[in-house]
N, C-alpha and C. Protein backbone atom coordinates (compact mmCIF):
# COMPACT_ATOMS: atom_id res chain seq x y z
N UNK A 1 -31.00 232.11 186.26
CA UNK A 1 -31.45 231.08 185.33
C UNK A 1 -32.36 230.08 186.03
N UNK A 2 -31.90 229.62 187.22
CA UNK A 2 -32.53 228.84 187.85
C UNK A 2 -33.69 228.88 188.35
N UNK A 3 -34.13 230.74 188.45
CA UNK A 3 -35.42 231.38 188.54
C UNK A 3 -36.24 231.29 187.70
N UNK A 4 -35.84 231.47 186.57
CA UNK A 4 -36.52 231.52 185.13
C UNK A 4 -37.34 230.36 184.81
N UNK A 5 -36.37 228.92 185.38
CA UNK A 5 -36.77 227.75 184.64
C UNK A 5 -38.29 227.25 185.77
N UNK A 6 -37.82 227.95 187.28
CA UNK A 6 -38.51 227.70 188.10
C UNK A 6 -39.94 228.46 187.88
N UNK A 7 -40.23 229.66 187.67
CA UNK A 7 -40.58 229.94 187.09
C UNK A 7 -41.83 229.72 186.09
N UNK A 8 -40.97 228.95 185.04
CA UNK A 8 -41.49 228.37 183.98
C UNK A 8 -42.39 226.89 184.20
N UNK A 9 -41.31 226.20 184.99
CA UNK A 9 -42.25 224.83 185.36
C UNK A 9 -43.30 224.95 186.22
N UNK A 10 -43.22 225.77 187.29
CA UNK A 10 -43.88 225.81 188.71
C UNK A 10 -45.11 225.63 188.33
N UNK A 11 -46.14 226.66 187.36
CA UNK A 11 -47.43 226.49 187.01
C UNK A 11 -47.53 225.08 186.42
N UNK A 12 -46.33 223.98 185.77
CA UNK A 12 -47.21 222.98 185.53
C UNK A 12 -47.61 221.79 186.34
N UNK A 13 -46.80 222.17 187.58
CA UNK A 13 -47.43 221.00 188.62
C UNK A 13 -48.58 221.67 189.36
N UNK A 14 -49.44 222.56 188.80
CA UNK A 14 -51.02 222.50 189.39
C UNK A 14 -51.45 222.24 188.37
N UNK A 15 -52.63 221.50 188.82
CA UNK A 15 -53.96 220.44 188.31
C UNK A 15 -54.38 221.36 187.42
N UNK A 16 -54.98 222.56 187.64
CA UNK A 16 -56.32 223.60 187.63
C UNK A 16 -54.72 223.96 186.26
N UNK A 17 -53.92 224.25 186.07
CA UNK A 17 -53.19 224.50 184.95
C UNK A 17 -53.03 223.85 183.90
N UNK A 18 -52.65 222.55 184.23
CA UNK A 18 -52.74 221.56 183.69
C UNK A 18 -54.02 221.05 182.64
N UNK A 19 -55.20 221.04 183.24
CA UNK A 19 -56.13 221.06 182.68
C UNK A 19 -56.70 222.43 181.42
N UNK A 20 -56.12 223.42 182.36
CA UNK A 20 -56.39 224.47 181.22
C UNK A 20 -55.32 224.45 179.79
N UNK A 21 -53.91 223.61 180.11
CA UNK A 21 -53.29 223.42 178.80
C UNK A 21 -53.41 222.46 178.18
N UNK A 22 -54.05 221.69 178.75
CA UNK A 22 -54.65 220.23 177.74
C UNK A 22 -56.13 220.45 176.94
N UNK A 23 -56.76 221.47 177.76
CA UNK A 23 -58.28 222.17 176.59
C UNK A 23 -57.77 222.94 175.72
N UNK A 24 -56.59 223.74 176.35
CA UNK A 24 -56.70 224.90 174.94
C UNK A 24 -55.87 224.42 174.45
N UNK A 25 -54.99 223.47 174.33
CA UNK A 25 -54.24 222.94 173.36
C UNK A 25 -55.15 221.88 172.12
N UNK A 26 -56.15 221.16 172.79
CA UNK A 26 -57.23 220.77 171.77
C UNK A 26 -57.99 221.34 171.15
N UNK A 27 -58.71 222.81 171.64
CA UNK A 27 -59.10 223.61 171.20
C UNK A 27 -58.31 224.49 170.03
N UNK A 28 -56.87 224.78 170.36
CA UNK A 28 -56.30 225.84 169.27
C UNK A 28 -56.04 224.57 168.03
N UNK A 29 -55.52 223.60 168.53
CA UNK A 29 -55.21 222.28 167.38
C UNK A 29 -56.49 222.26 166.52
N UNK A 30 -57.97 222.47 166.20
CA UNK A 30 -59.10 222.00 165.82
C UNK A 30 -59.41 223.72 165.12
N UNK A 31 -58.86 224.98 165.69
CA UNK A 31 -59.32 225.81 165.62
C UNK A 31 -58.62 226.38 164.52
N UNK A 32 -57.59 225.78 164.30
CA UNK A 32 -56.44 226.40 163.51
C UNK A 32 -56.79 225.36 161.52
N UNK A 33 -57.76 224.16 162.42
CA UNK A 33 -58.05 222.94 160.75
C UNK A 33 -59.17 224.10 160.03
N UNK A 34 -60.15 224.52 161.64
CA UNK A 34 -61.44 224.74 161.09
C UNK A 34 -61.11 226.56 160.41
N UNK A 35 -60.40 227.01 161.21
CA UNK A 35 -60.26 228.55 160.91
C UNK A 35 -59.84 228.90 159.67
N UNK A 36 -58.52 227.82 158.66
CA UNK A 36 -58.34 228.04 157.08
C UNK A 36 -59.61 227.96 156.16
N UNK A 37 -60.71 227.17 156.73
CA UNK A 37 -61.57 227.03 156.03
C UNK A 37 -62.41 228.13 155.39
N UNK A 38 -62.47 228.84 157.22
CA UNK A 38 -63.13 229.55 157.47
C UNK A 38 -62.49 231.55 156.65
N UNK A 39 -61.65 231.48 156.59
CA UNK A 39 -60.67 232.51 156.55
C UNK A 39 -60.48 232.46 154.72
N UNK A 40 -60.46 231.18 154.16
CA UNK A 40 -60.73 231.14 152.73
C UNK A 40 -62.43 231.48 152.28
N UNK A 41 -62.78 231.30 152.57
CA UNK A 41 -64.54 231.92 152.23
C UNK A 41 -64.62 233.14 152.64
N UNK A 42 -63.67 233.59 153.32
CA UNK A 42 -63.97 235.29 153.83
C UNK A 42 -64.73 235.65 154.93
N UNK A 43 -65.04 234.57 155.34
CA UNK A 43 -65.88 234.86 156.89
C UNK A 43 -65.19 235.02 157.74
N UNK A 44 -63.93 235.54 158.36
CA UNK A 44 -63.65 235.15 159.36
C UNK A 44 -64.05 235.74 160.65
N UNK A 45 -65.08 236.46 160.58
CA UNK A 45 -65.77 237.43 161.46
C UNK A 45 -66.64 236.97 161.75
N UNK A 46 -66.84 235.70 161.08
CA UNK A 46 -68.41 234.41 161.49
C UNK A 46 -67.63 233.68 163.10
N UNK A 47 -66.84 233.65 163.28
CA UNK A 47 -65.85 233.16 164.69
C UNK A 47 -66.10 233.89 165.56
N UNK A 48 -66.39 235.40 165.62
CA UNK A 48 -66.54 235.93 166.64
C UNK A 48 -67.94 236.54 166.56
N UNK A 49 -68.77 236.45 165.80
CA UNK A 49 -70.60 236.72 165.43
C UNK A 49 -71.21 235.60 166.03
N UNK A 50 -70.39 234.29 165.76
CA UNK A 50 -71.15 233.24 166.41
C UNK A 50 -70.79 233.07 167.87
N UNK A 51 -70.39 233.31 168.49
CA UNK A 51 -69.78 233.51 170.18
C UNK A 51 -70.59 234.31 170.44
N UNK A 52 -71.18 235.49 170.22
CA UNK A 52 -71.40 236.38 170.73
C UNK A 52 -72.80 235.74 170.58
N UNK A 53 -73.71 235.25 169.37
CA UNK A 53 -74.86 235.27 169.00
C UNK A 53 -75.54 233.53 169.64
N UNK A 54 -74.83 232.93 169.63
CA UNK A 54 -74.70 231.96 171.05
C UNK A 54 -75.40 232.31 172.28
N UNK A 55 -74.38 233.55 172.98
CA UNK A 55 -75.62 233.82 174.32
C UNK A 55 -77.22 233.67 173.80
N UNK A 56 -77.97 233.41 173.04
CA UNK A 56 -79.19 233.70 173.05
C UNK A 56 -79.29 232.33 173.05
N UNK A 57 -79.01 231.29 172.83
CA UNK A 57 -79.01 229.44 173.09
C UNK A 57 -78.90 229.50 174.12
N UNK A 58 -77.54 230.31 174.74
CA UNK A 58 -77.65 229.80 176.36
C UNK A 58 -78.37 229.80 177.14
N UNK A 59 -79.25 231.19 176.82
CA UNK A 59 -80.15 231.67 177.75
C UNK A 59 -81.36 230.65 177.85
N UNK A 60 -81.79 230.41 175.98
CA UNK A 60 -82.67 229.58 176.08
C UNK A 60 -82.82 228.15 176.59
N UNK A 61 -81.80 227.28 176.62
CA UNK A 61 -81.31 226.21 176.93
C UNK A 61 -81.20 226.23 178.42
N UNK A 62 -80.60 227.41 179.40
CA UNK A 62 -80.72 227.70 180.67
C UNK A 62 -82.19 227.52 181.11
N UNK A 63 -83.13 228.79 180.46
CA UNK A 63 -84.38 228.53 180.86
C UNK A 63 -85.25 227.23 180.94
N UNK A 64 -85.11 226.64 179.57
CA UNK A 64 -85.55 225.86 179.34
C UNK A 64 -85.73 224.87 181.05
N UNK A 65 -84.83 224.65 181.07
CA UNK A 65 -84.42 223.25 181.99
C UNK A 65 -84.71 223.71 183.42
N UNK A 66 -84.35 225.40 183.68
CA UNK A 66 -85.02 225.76 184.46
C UNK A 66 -86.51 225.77 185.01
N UNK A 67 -87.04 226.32 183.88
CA UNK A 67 -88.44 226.01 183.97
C UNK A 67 -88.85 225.25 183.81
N UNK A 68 -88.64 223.78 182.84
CA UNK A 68 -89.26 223.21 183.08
C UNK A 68 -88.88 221.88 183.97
N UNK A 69 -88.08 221.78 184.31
CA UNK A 69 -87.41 220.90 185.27
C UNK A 69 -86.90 220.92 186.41
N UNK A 70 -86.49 222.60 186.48
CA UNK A 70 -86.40 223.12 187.86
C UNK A 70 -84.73 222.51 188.45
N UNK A 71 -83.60 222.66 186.93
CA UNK A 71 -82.69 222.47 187.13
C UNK A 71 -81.66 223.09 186.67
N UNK A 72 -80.83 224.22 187.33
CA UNK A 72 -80.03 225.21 186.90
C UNK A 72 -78.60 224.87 186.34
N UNK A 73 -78.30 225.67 185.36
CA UNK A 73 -77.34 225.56 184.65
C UNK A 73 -76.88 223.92 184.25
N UNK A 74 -77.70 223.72 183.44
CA UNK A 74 -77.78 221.97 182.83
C UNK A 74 -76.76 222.43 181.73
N UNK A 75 -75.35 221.96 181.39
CA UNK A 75 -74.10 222.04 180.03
C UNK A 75 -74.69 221.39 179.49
N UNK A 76 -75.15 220.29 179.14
CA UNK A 76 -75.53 219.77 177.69
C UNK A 76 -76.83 220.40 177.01
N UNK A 77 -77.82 221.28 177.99
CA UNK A 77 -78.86 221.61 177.28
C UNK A 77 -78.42 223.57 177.18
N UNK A 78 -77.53 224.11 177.59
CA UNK A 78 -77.15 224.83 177.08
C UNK A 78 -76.05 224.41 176.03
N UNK A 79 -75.06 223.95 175.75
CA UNK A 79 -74.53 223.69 174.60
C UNK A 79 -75.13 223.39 173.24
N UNK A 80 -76.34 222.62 173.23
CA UNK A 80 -77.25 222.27 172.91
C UNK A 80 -77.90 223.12 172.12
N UNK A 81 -77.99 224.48 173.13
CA UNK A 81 -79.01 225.57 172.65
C UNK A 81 -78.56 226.46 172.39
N UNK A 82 -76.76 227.35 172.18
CA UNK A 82 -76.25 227.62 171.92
C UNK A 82 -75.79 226.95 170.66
N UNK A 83 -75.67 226.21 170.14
CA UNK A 83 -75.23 225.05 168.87
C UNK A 83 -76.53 225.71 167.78
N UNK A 84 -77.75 225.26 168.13
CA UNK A 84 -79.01 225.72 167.45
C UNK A 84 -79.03 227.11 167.27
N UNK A 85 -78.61 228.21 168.03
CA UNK A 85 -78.41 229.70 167.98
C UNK A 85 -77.60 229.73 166.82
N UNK A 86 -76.63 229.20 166.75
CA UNK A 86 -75.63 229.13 166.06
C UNK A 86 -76.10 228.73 164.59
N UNK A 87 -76.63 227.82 164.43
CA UNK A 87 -76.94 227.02 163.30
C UNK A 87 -77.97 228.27 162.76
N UNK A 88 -78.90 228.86 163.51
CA UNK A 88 -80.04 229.68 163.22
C UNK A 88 -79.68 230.63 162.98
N UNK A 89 -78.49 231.01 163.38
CA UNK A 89 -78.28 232.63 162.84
C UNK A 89 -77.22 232.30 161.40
N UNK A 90 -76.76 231.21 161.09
CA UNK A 90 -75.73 231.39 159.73
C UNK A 90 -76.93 231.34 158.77
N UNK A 91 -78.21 230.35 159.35
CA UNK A 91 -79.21 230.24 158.46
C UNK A 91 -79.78 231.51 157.77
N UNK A 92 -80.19 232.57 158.87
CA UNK A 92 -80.28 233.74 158.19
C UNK A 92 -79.17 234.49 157.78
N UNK A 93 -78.12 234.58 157.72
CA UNK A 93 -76.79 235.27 157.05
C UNK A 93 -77.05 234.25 155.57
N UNK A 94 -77.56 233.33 155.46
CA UNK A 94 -77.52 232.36 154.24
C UNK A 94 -78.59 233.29 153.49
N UNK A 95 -79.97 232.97 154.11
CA UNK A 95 -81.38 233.84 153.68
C UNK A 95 -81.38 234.83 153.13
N UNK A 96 -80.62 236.07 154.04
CA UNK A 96 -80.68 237.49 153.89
C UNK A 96 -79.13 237.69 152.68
N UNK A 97 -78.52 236.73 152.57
CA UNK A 97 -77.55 237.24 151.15
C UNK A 97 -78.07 236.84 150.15
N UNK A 98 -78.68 235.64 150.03
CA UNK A 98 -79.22 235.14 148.79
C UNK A 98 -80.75 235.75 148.05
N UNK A 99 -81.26 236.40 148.92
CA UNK A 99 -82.50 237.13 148.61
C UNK A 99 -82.25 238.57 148.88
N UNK A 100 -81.13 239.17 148.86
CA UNK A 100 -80.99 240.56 148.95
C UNK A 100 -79.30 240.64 148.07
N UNK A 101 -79.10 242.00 147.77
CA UNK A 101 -78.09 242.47 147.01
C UNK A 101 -76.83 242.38 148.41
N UNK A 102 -77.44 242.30 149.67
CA UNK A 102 -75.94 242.40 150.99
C UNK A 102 -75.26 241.24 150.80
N UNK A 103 -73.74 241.53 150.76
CA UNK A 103 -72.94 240.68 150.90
C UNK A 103 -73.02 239.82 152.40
N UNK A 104 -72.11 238.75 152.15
CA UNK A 104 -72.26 237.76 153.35
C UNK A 104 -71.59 238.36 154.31
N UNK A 105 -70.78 239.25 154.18
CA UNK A 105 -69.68 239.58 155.55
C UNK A 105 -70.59 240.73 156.19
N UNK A 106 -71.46 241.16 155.47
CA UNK A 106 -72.20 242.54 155.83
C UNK A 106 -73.24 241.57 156.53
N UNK A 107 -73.98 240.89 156.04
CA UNK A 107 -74.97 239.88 156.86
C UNK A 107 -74.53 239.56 157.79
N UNK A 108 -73.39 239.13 158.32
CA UNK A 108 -73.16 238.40 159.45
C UNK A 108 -73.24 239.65 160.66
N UNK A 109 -72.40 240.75 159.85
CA UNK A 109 -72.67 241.89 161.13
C UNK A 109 -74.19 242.42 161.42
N UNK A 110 -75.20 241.94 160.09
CA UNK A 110 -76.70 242.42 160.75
C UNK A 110 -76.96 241.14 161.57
N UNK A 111 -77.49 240.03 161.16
CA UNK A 111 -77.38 238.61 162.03
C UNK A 111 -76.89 238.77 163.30
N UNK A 112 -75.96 239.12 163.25
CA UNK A 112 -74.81 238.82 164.60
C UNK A 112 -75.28 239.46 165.58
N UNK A 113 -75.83 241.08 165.19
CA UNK A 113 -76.28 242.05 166.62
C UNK A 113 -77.30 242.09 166.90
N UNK A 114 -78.16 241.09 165.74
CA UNK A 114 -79.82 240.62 166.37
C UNK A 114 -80.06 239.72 166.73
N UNK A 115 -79.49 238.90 166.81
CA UNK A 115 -79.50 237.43 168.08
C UNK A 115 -78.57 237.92 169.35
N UNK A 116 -77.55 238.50 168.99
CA UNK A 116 -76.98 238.84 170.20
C UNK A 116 -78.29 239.63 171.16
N UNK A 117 -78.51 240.65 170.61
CA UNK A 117 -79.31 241.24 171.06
C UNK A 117 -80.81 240.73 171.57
N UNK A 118 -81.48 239.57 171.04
CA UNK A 118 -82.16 239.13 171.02
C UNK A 118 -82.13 238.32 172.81
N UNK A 119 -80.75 237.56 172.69
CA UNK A 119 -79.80 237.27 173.60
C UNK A 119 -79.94 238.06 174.91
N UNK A 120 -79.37 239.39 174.73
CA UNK A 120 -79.72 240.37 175.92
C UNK A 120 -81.23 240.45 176.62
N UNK A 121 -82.14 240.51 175.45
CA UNK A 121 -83.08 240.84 175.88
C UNK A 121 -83.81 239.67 176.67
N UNK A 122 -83.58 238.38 176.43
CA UNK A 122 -83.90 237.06 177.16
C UNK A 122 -83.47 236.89 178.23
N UNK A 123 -82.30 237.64 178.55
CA UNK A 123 -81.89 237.72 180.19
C UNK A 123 -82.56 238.62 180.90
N UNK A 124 -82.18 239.94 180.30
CA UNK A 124 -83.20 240.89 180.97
C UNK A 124 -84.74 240.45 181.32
N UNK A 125 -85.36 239.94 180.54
CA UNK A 125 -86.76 239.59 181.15
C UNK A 125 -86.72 238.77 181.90
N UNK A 126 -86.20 237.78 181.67
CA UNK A 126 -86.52 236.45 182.76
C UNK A 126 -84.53 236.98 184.15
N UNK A 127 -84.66 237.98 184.13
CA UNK A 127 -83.70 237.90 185.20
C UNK A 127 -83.64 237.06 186.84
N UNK A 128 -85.13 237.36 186.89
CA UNK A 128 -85.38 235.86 187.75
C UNK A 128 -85.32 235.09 187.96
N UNK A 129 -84.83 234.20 186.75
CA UNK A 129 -85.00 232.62 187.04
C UNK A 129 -83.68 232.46 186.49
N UNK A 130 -82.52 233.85 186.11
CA UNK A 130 -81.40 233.42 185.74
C UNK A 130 -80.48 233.65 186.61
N UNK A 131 -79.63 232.48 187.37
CA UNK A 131 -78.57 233.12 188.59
C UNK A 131 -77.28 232.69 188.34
N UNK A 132 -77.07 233.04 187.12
CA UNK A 132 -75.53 232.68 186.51
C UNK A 132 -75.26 234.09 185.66
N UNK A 133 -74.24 234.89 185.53
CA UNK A 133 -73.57 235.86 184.43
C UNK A 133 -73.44 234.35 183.18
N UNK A 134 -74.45 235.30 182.55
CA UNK A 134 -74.34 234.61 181.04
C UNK A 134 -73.13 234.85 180.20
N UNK A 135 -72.83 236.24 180.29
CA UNK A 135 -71.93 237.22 179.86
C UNK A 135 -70.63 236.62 179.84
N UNK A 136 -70.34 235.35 181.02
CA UNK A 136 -69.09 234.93 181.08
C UNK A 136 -69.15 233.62 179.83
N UNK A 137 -70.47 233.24 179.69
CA UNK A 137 -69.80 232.46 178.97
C UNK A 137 -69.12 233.13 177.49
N UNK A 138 -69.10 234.56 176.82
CA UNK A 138 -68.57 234.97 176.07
C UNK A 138 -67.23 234.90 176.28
N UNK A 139 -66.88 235.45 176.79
CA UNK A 139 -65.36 235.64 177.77
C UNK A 139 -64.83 234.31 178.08
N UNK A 140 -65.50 233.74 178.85
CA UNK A 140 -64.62 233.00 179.47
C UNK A 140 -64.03 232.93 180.31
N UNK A 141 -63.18 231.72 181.11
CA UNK A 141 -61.99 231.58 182.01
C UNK A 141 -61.40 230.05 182.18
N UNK A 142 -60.00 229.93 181.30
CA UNK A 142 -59.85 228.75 180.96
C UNK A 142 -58.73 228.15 182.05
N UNK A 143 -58.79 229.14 183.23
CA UNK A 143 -58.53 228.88 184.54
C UNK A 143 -59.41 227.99 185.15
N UNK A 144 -60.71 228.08 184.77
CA UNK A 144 -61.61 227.26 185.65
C UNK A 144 -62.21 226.57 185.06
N UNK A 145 -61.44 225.46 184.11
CA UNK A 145 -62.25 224.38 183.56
C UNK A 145 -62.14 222.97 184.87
N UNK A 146 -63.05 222.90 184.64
CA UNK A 146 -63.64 221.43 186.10
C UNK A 146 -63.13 220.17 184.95
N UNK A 147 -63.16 218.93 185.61
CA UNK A 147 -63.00 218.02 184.63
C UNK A 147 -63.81 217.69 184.07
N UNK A 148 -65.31 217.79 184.01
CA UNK A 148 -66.51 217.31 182.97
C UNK A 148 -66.15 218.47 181.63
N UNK A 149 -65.81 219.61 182.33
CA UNK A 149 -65.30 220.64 180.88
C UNK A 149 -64.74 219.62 180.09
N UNK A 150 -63.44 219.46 180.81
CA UNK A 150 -62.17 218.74 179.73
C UNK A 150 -62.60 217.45 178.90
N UNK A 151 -63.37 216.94 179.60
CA UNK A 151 -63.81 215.82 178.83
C UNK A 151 -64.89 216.08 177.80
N UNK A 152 -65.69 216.90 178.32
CA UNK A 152 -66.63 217.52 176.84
C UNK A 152 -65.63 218.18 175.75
N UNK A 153 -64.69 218.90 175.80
CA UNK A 153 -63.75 219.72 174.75
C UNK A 153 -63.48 218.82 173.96
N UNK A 154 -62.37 217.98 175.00
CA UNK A 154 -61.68 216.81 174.07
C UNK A 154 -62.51 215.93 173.35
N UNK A 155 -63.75 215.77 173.65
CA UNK A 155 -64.75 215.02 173.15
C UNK A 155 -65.54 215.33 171.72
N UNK A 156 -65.87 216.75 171.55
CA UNK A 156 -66.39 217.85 170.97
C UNK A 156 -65.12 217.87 170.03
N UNK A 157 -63.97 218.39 170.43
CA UNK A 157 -62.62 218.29 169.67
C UNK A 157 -62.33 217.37 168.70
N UNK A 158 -62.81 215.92 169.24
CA UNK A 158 -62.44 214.70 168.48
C UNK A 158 -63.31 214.96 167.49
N UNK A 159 -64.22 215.12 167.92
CA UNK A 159 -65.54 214.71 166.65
C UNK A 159 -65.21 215.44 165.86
N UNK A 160 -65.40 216.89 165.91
CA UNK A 160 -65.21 217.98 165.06
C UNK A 160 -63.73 217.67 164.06
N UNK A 161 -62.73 217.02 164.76
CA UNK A 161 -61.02 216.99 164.05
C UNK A 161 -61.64 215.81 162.97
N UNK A 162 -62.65 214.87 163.55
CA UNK A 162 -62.96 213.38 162.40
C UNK A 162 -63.24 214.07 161.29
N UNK A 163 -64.89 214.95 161.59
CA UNK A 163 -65.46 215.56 160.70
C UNK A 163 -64.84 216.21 159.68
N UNK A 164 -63.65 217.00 159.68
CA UNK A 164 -63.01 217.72 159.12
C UNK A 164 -61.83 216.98 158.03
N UNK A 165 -61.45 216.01 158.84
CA UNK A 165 -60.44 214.78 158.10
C UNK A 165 -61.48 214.11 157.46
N UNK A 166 -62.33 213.54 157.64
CA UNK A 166 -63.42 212.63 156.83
C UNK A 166 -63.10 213.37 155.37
N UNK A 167 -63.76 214.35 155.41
CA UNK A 167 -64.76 215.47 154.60
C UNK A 167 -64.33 217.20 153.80
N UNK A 168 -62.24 216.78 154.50
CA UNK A 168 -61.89 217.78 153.91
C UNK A 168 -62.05 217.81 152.45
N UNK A 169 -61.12 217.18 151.76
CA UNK A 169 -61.58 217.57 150.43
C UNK A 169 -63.03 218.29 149.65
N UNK A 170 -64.09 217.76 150.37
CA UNK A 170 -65.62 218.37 149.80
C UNK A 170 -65.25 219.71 150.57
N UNK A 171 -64.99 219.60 151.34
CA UNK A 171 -64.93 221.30 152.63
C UNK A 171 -64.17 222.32 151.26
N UNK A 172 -63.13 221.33 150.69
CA UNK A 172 -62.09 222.75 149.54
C UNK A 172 -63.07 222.98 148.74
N UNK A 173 -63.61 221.97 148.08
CA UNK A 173 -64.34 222.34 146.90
C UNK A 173 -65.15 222.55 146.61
N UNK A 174 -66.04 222.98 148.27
CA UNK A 174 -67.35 223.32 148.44
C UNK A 174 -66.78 225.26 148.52
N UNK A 175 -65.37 225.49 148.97
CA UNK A 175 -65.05 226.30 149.13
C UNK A 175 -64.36 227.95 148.04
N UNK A 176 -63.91 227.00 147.38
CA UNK A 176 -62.77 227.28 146.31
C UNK A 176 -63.82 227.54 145.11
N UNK A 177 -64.91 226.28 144.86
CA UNK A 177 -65.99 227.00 143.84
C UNK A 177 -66.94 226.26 143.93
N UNK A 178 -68.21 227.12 144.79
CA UNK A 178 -69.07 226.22 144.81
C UNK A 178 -70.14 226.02 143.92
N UNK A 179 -70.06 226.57 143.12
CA UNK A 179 -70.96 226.69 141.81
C UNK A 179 -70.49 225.12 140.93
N UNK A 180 -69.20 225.44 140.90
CA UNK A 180 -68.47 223.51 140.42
C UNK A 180 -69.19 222.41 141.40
N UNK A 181 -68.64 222.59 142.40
CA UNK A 181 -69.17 221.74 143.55
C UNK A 181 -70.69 221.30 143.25
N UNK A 182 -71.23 221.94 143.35
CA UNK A 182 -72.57 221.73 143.01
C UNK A 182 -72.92 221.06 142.07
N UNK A 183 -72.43 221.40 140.77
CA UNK A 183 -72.40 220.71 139.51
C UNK A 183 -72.51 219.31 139.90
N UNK A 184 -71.34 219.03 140.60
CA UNK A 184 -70.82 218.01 140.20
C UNK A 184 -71.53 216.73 141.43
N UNK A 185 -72.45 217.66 142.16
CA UNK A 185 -73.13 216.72 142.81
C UNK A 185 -73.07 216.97 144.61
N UNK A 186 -72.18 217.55 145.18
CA UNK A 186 -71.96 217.89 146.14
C UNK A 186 -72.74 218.71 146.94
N UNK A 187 -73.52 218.12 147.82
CA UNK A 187 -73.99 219.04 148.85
C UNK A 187 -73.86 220.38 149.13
N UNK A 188 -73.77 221.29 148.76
CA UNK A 188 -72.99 222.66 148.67
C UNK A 188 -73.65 223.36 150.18
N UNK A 189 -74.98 223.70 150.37
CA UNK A 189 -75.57 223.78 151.60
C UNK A 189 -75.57 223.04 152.62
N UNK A 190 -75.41 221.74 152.69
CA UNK A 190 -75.31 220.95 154.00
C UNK A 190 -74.00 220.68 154.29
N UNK A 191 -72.87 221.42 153.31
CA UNK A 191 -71.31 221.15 153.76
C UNK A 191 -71.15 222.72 154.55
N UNK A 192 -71.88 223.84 154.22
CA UNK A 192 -71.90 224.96 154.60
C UNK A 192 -72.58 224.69 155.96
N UNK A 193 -73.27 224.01 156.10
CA UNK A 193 -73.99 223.74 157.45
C UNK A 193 -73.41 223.01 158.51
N UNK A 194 -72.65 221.82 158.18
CA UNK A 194 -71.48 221.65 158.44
C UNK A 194 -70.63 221.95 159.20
N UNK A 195 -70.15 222.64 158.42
CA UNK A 195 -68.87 223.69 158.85
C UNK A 195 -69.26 225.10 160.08
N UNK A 196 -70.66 225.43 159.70
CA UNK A 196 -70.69 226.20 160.79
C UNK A 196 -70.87 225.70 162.24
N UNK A 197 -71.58 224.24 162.16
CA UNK A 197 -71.35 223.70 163.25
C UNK A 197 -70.34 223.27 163.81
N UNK A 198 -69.02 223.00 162.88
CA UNK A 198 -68.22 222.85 163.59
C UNK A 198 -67.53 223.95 164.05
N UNK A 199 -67.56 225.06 163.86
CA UNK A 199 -67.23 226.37 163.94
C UNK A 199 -67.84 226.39 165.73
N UNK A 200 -69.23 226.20 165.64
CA UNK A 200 -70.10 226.94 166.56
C UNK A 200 -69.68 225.89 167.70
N UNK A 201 -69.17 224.31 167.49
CA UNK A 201 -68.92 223.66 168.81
C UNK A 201 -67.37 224.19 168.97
N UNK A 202 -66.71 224.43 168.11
CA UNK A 202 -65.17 224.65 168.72
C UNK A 202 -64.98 226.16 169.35
């Protein structure tokens, strides 16, 4: 027993643990407001289309700062540019359902593997000026969050938890029927826009 408990506590007196259960505990808390939302509209495959379709922000946001500043792996101008990937690809999953007979869940899987892909192909060319695996930021490792991580999450976390408490109610009834919603005056596209951003920072 005494193994077990030892065990159990031992990982929480390191730092580097510690920190990883205080992000993903803000992270699953925010992920779990934004994911009903997300899971009632039927997207829930927009959670893992937008992760993936992201690498193509990173890359750009990497370069960017690279080239023109001659400063590698800058987090706020990749987050930045990953956020905009994000925003740009629901835009066309918006485009390509409303002007074609494809449903939205079918859009997201065309969307999703052409920015991803788009993504690939921005590393591959400029492999030169890129000296980071992009690839991890899909994946991950919530072993190795530094403390500027934790403080961006929790930061990112807050905002996104306000946003969501502000603005739930319009979030249901932008959700539940947005044809009413609309009626009745409600933003119906910029609550959809919204929401994917908060999707795309959490």
């Amino acid at each position: 027993m005494n193994f077990l408990a030892q065990a159990f506590w031992a990982p929480l007196t390191e730092t580097y643990f510690q920190k990883a259960l205080i992000g993903g505990c803000a992270v699953a808390l925010v992920s779990g407001v934004v994911g009903c939302l997300v899971v009632l509209r039927r997207m829930a495959f927009l959670g893992d289309a937008l992760s993936h379709a992201m690498i193509a922000g990173v890359a750009g946001g990497y370069l960017v700062m690279k080239l023109l500043f001659g400063i590698e792996a800058h987090a706020p101008s990749m987050l930045l540019g990953s956020l905009l990937a994000a925003v740009l690809t629901v835009a066309l999953i918006g485009l390509v359902s409303r002007v074609s007979r494809i449903k939205e869940d079918t859009a997201i899987g065309i969307m999703y593997t052409g920015v991803f892909a788009l993504g690939v192909v921005v590393v591959s060319m400029f492999r030169e000026y890129i000296h980071i695996d992009l690839m991890h930021f899909i994946m991950g490792d919530i072993l190795g969050v530094a403390d500027s991580d934790l403080w961006v999450s929790v930061l990112v976390c807050a905002t996104v938890l306000s946003v969501l408490v502000l603005f739930f109610r319009h979030f249901q009834r932008a959700t539940f029927d947005p044809v009413m919603a609309a009626s009745t005056g409600l933003p119906v596209l910029l609550l959809d826009y919204a929401l994917t951003s908060c999707v795309s920072l959490v």
